[in-house]
Protein backbone atom coordinates (compact mmCIF):
# COMPACT_ATOMS: atom_id res chain seq x y z
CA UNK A 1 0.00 0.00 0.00
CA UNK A 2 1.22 3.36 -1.37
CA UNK A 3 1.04 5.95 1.57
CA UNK A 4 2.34 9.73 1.34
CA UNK A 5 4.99 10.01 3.54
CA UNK A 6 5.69 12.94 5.67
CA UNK A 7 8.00 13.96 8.88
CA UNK A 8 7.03 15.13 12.20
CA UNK A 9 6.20 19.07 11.49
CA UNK A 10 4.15 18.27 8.52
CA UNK A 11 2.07 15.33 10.30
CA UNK A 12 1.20 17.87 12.86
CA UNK A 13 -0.53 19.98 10.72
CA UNK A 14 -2.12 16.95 8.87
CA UNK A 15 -3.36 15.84 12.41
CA UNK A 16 -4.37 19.68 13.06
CA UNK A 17 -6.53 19.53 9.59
CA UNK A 18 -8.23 16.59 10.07
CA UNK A 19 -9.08 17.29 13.84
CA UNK A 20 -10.94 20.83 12.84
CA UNK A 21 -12.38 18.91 9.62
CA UNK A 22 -14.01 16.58 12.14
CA UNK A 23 -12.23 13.53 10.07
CA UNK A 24 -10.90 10.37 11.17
CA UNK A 25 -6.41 9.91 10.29
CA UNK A 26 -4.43 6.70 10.06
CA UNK A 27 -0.84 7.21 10.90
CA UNK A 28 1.32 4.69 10.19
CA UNK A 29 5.33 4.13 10.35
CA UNK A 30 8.03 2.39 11.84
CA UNK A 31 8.37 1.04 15.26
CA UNK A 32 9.31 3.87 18.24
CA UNK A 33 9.84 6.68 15.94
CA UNK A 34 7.06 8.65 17.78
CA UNK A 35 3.97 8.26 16.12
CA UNK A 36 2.10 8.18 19.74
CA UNK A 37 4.22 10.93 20.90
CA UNK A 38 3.16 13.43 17.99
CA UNK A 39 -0.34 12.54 18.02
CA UNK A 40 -0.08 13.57 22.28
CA UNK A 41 1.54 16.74 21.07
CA UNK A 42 -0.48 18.09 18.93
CA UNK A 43 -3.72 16.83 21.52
CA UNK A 44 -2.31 18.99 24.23
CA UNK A 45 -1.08 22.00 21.82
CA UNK A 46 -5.22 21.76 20.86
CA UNK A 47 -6.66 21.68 24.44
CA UNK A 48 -4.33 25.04 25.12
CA UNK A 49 -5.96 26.14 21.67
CA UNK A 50 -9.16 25.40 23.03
CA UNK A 51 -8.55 26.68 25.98
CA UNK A 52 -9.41 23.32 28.13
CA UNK A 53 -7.67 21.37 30.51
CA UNK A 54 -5.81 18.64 28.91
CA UNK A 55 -6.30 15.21 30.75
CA UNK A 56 -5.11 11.42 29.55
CA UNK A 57 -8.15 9.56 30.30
CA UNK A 58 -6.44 6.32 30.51
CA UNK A 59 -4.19 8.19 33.60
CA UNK A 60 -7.07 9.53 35.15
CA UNK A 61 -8.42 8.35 38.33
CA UNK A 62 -12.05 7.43 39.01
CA UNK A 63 -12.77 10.36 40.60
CA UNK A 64 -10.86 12.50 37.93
CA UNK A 65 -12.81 10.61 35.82
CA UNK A 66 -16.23 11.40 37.50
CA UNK A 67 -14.86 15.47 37.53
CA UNK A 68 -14.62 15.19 33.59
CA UNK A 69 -17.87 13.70 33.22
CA UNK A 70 -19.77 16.22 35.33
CA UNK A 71 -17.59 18.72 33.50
CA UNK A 72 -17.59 18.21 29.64
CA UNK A 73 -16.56 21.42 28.49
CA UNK A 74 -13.57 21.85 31.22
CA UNK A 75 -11.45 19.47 29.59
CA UNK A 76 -9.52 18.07 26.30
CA UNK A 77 -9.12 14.46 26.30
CA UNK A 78 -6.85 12.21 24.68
CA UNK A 79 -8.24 8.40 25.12
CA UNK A 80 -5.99 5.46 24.19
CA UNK A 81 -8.60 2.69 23.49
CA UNK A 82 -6.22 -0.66 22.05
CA UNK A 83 -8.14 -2.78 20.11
CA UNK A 84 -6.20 -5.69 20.69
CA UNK A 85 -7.27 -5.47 23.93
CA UNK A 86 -10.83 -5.58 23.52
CA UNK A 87 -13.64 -7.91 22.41
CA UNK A 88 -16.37 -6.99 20.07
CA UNK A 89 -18.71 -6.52 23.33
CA UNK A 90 -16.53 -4.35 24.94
CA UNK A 91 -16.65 -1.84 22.46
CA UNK A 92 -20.73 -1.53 22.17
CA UNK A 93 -20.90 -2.36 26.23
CA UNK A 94 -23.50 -4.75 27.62
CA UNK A 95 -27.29 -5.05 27.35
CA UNK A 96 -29.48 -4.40 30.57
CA UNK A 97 -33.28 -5.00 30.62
CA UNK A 98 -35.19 -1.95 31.38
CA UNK A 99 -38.39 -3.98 32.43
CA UNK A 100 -39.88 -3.58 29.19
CA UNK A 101 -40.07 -5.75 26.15
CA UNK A 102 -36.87 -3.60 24.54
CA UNK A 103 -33.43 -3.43 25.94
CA UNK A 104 -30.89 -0.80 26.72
CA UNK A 105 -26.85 -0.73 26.56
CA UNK A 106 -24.61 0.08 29.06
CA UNK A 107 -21.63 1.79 27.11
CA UNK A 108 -18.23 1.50 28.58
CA UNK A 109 -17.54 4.48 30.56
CA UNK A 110 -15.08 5.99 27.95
CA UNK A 111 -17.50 6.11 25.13
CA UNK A 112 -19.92 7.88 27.53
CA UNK A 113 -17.64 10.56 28.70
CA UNK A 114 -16.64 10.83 24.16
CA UNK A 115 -20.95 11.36 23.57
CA UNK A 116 -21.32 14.11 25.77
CA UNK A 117 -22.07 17.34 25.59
CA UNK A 118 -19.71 19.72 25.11
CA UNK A 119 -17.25 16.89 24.94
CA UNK A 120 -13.48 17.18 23.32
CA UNK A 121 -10.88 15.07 22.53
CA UNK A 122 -8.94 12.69 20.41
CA UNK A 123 -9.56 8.79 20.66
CA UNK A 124 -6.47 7.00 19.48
CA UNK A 125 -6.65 3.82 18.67
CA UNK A 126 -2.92 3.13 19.02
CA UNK A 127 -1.37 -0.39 16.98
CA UNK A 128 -5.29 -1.06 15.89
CA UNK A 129 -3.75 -3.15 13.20
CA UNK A 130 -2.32 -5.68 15.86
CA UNK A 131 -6.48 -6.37 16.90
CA UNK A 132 -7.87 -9.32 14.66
CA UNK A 133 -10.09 -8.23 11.84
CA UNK A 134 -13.01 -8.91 14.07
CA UNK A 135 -12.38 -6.12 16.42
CA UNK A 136 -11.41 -4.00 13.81
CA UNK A 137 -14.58 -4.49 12.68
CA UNK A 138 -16.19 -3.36 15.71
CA UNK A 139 -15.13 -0.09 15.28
CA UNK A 140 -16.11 0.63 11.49
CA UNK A 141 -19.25 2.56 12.99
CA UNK A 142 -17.40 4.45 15.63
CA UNK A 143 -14.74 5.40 13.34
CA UNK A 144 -16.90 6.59 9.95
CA UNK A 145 -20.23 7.71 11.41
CA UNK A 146 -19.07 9.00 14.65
CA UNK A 147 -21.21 6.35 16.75
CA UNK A 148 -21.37 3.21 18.08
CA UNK A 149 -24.60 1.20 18.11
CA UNK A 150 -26.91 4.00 19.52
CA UNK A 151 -24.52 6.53 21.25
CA UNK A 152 -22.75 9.55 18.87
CA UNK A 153 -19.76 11.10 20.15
CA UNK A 154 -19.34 14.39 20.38
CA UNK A 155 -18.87 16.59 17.45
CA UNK A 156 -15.64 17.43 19.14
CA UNK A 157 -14.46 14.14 19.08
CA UNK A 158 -12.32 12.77 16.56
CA UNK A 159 -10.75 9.26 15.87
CA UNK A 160 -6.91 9.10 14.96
CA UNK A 161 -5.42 5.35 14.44
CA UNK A 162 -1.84 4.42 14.36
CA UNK A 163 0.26 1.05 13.15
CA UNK A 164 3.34 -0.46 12.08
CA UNK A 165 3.38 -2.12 8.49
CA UNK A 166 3.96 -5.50 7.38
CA UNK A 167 8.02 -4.41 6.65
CA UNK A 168 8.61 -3.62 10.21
CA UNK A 169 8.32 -6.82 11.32
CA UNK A 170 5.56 -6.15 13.42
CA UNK A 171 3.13 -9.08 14.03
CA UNK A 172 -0.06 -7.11 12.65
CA UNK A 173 -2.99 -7.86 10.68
CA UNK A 174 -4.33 -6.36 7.30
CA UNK A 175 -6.30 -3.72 7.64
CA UNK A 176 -9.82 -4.38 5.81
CA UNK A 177 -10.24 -2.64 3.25
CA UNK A 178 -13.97 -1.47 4.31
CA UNK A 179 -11.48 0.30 7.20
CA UNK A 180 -9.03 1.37 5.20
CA UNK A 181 -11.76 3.43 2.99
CA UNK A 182 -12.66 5.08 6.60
CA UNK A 183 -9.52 6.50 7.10
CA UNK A 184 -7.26 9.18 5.76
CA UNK A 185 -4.03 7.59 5.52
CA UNK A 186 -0.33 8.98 6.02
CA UNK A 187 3.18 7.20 6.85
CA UNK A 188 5.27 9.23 9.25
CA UNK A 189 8.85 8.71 8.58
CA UNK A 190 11.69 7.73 10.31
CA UNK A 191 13.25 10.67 12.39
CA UNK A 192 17.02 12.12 11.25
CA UNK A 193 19.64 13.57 13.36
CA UNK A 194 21.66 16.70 11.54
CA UNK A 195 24.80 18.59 12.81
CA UNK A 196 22.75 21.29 13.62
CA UNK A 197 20.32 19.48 15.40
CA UNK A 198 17.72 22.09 13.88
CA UNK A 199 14.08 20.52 12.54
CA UNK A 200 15.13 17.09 13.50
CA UNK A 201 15.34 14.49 16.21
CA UNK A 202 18.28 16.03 17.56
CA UNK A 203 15.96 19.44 18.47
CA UNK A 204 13.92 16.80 20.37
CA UNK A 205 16.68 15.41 21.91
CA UNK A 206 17.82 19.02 22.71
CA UNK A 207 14.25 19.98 23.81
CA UNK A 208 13.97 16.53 26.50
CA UNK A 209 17.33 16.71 27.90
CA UNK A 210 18.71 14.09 26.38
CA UNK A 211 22.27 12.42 27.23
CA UNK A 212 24.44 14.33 25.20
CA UNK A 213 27.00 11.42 24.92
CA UNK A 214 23.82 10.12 23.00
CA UNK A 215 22.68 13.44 20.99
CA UNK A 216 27.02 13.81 20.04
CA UNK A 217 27.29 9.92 19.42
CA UNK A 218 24.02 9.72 16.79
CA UNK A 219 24.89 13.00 14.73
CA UNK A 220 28.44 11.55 14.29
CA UNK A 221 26.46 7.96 13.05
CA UNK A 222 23.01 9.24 11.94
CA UNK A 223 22.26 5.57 10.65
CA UNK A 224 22.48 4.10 13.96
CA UNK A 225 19.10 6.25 15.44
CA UNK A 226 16.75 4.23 12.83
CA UNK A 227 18.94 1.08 11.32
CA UNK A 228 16.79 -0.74 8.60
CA UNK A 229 16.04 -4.04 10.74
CA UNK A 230 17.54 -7.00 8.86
CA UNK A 231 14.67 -9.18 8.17
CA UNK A 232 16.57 -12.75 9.74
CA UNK A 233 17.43 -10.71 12.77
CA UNK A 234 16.38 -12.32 16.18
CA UNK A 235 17.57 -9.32 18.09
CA UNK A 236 15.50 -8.55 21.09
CA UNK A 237 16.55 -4.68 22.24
CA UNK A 238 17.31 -2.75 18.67
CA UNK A 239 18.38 1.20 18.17
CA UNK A 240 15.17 3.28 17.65
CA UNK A 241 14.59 7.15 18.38
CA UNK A 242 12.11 5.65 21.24
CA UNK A 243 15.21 3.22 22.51
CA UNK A 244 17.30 5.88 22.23
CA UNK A 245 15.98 8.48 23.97
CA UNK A 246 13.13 7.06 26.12
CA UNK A 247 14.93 4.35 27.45
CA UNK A 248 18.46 4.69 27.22
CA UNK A 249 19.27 8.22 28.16
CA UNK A 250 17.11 7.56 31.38
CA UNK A 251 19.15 4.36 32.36
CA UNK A 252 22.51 5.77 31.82
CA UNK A 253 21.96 9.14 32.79
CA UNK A 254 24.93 10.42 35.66
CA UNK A 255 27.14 6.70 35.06
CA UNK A 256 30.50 6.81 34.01
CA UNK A 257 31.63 3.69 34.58
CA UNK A 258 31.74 2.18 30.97
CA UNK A 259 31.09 -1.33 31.64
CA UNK A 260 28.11 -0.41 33.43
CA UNK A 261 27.27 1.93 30.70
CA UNK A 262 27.45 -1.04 28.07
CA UNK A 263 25.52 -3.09 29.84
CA UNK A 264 22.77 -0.55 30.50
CA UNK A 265 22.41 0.52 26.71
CA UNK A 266 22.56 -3.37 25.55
CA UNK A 267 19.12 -3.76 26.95
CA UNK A 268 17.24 -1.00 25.11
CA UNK A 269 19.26 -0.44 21.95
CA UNK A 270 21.15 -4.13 21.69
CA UNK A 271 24.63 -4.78 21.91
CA UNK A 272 26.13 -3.92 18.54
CA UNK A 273 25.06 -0.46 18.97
CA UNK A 274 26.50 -0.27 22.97
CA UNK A 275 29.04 -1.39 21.93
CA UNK A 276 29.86 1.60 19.20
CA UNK A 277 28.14 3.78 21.63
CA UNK A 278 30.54 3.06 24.52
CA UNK A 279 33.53 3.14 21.91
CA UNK A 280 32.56 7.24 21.53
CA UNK A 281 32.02 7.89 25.26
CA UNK A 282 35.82 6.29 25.63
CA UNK A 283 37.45 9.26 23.30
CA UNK A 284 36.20 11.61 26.07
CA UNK A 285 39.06 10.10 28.22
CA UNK A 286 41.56 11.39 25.90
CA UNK A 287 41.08 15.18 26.69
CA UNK A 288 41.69 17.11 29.27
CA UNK A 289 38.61 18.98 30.25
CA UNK A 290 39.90 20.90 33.46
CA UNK A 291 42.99 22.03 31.37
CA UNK A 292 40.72 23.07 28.59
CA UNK A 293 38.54 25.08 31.22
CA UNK A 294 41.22 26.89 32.17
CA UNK A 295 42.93 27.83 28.96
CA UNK A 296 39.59 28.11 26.69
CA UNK A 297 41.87 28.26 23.57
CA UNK A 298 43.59 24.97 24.09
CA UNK A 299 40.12 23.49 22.81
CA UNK A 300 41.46 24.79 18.81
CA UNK A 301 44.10 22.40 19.19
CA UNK A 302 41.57 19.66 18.72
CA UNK A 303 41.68 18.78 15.55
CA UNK A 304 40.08 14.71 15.49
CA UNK A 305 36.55 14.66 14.29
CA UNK A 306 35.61 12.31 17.02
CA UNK A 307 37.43 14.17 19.78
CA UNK A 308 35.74 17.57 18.74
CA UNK A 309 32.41 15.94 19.39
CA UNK A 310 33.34 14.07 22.42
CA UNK A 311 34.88 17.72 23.36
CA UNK A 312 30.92 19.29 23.13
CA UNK A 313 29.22 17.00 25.55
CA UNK A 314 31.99 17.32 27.48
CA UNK A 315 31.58 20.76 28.15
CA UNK A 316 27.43 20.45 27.70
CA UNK A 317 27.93 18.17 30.96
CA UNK A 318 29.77 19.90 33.27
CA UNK A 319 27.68 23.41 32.42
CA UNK A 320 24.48 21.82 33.15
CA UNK A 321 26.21 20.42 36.70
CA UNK A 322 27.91 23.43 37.33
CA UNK A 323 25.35 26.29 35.90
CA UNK A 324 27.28 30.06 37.15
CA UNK A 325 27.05 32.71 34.51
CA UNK A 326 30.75 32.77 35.31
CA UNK A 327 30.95 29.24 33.91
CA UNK A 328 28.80 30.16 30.56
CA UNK A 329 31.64 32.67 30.02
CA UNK A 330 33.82 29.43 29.66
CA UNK A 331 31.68 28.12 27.49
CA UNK A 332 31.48 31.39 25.26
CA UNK A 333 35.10 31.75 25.32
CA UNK A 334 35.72 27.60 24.02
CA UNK A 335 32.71 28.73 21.23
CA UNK A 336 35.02 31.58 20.32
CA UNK A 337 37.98 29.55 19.29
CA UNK A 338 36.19 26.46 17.76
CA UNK A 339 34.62 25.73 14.11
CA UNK A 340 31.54 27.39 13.84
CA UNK A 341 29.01 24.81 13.14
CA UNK A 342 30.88 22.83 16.76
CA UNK A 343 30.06 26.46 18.34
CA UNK A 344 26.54 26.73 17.09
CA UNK A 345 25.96 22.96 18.36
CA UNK A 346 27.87 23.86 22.14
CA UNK A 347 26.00 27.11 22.50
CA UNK A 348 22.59 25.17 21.51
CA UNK A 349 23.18 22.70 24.30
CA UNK A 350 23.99 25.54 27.05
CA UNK A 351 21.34 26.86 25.97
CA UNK A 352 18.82 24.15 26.03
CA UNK A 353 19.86 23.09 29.28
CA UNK A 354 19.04 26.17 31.27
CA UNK A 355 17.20 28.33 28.49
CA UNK A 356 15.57 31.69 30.48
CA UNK A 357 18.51 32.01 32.11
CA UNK A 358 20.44 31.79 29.25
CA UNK A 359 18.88 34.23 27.45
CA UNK A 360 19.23 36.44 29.89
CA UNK A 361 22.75 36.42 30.91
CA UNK A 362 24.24 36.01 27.55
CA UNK A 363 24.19 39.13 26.09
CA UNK A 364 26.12 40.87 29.50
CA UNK A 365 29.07 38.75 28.85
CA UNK A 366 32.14 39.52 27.21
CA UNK A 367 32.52 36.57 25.43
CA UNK A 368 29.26 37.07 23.31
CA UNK A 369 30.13 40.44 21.89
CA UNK A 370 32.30 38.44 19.13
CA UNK A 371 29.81 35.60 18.66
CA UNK A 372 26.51 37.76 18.96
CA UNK A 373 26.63 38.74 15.00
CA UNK A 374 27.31 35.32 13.77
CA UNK A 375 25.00 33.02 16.13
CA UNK A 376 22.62 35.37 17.73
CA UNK A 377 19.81 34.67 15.37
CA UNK A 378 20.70 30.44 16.24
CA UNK A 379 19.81 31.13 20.09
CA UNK A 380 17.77 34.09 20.57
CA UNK A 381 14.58 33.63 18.59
């Protein structure tokens, strides 16, 4: 199946249109390259929009739950309803005699809180594709005519799906194509990592305080945030930007013993890439950070690739431990002397790390007069 293919800006706005058009979206894509996570962005960028609360029913508590139900129009929802989870049943709810010769249904709770009025929100039916056709089939009323059995969701409401593909290895089943003619249909692709770390996953990484042993490691070996899975491997833990920087970051974040660090990165992005991954962190043994520190112009006389790199997260690290405006001098000064698109990448990490404060303190210090007309429009929009 031929899908248009987009990146994460331009699914946002897709996911924008269709939301305001009232119509339901398929995303699909590869495995943990944030499908979920931009369909939760754009829910809570709406609900400010709007103007509403934004709540996760599935988070919510019963009594949270209760608020939102006595309280429609307070709130923008985002429900994650998995299909493989469900039976048929579940998704129309139960019957219940009424003492009459007709019966009633009791809707699950979700689709109750979706039908009323004043009602907003997004339900996501996340990896529908891994629910047999069956259930799938469940939802073909819910997800064209914007009801199920005898309860209509909200006008507010809208349905967004999301799967993997046959090609990612991903145990699913064909959509039906009934379902498929439901949906508006768009592939998200794989995220990049550039130099610049500008429009890409590195901004993210930037943005979610990534490891920067991570952010310097991937834009020195791009391929090894996404790799193309080979289709005989049996490997368990694989590189992904979810693996990456959901799972790895967190475990290694403040170790520095390397074994510890291998082992820790093995188990969410698989040992061929730990071990690469360590190799990098090792090259930040070769320099001499407190010698750099205190002659800022040493940090020209790094001229390895590798070492330049390993030199940036370096310095990234010990700002964010040791944040003084007398210590972002330091790192002005070492952006003075180094390549500009190295300096453009070190001052975007200070900067990202404590950003208000940044922006406030850079412009009194020395160092920035000679870097304000070069980088200034980098850091300061």
């Amino acid at each position: 199946m031929v899908v248009m293919e987009v990146n994460h800006k331009v699914l946002e706005s897709l996911i924008q249109a269709t939301y305001a058009a009232e119509l339901p979206l398929f995303i699909w894509g590869g495995t943990g390259i944030g499908k979920s996570e931009t369909v939760r962005k754009k829910a809570k960028q709406t609900a400010e929009d709007k103007g509403r609360d934004y709540v996760e029913w599935n988070k919510l508590s019963k009594s949270e739950k209760e608020d939102l139900i006595k309280n429609p129009s307070k709130y923008f929802f985002l429900m994650d309803i998995r299909l493989s989870q469900l039976d048929p049943s579940d998704l129309r709810g139960l019957p219940a005699l009424n003492g009459q010769d007709t019966v009633e249904w009791k809707v699950p709770l979700w689709l109750f809180a979706a039908s009323l009025k004043g009602a907003m929100g997004i339900i996501f039916f996340d990896e529908i594709n891994l629910a047999p056709p069956s259930i799938q089939s469940a939802a073909y009323q819910l997800i064209l005519d914007r009801e199920l059995g005898e309860t209509p969701i909200s006008q507010d409401v809208v349905c967004i799906a999301a799967g993997n593909r046959v090609e990612d290895k991903a145990n699913v089943f064909e959509l039906p194509r009934p379902l498929q003619n439901r949906f508006n249909h768009v592939t998200l692709s794989s995220p990049t990592i550039s130099q610049e770390c500008k429009d890409d996953w590195g901004e993210w990484a930037l943005n979610n305080d990534i490891d920067m042993r991570i952010v310097t490691f991937l834009i020195q070996r791009p391929a090894m945030l996404n790799p193309r899975m080979n289709a005989d491997s049996n490997d368990r833990a694989f590189p992904t930007p979810r693996s990456w920087g959901k799972y790895c970051s967190k475990l290694i974040k403040n170790v520095r013993d390397l074994n510890q660090i291998e082992r820790l990165a093995s188990i969410s992005v698989g040992a061929g890439a730990a071990a690469e991954f360590v190799s990098h962190i090792k090259l930040q043994r070769e320099i001499d950070l407190n010698e750099i520190l205190k002659n800022p112009e040493k940090a020209s006389d790094i001229q390895d690739l590798d070492l330049k790199y390993s030199l940036l997260s370096l310095v990234a690290e010990w700002y964010s431990l040791n944040y003084k405006k007398e210590n972002l001098e330091k790192v002005l000064q070492i952006a003075n002397v180094i390549q500009a698109e190295f300096a453009i990448l070190l001052l975007r990490f200070a900067k990202n790390k404590h950003p208000s404060s940044f922006k406030k303190q850079v412009t009194k210090l020395k160092s920035w007069a000679p870097l304000s007309k070069k980088y200034q429009k980098y850091l300061l929009t």
